[in-house]
N, C-alpha and C. Protein backbone atom coordinates (compact mmCIF):
# COMPACT_ATOMS: atom_id res chain seq x y z
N UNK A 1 24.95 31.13 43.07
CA UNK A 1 24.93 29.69 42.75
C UNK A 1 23.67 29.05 43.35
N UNK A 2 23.31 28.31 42.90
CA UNK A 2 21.74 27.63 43.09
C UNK A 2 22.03 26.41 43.77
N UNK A 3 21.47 26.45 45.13
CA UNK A 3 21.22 25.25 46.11
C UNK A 3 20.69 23.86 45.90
N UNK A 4 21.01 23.05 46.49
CA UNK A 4 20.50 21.66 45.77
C UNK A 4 18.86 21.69 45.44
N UNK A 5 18.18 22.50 46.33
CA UNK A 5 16.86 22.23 45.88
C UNK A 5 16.34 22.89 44.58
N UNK A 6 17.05 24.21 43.92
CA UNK A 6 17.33 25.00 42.97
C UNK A 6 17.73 24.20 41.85
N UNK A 7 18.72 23.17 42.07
CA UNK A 7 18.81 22.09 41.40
C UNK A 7 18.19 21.05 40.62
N UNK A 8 17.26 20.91 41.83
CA UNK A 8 16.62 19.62 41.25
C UNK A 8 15.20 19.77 40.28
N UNK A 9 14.91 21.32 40.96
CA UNK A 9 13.69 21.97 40.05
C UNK A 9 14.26 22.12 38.60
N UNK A 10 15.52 22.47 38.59
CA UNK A 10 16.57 22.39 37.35
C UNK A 10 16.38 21.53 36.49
N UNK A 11 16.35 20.04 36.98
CA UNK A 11 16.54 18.65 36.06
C UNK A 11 15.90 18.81 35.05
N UNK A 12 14.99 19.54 34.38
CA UNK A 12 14.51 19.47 32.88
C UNK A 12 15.08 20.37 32.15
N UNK A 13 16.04 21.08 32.54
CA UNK A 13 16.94 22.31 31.72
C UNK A 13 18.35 21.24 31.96
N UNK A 14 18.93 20.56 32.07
CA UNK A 14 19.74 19.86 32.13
C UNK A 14 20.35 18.83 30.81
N UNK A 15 21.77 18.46 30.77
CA UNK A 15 22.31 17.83 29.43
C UNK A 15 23.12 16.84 29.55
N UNK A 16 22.70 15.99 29.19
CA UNK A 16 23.49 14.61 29.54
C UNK A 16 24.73 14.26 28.97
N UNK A 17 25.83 14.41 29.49
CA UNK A 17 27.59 14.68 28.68
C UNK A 17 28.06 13.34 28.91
N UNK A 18 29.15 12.95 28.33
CA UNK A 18 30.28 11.49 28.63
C UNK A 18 31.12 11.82 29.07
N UNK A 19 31.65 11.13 30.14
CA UNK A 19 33.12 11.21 30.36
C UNK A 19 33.95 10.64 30.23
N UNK A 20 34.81 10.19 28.94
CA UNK A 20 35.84 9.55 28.78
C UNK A 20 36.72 9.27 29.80
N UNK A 21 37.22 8.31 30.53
CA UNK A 21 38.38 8.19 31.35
C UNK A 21 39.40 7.67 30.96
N UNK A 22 40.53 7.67 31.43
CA UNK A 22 41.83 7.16 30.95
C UNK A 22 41.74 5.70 30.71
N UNK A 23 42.32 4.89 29.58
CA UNK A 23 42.63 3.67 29.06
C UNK A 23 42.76 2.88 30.64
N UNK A 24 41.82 1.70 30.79
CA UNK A 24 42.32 1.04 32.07
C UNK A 24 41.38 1.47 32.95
N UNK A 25 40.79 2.41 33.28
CA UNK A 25 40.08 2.97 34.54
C UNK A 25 38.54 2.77 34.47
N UNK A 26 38.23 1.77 34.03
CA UNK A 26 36.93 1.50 33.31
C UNK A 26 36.05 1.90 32.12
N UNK A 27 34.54 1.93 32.20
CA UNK A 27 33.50 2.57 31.56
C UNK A 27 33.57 3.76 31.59
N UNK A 28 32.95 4.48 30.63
CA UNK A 28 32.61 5.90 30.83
C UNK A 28 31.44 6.26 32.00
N UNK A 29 31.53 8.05 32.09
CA UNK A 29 30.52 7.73 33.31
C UNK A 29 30.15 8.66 32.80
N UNK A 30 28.29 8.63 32.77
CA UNK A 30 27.25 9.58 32.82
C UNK A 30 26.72 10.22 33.42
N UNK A 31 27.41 11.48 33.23
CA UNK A 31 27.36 13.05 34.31
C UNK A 31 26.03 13.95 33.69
N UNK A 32 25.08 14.59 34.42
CA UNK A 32 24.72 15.69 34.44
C UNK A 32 24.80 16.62 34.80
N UNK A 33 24.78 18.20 33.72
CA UNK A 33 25.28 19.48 33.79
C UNK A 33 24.44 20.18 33.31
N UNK A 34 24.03 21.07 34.32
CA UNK A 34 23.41 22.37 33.41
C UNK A 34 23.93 22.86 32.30
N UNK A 35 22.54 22.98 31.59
CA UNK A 35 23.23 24.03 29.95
C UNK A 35 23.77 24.76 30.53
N UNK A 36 24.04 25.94 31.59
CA UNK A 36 24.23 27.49 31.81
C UNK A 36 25.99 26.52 31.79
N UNK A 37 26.76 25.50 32.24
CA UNK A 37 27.63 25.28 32.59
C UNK A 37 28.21 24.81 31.27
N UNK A 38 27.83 24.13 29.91
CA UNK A 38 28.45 24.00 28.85
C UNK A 38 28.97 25.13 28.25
């Protein structure tokens, strides 16, 4: 598994997903995830 600094060299291989939350619990929230993790 790749360390935060492994990470951040990462950020241009990266994919910007939504996260729906339950009715009531606000906005959606904008998570980033490595492709290798979709």
């Amino acid at each position: 598994m790749a360390n935060d600094f492994d990470s951040l060299q990462m950020l241009s291989n990266t994919a910007k997903i939504r996260i729906y939350p339950p009715p009531g619990t606000g906005t959606p929230m904008d998570v980033m995830v490595e492709d290798s993790f979709l």
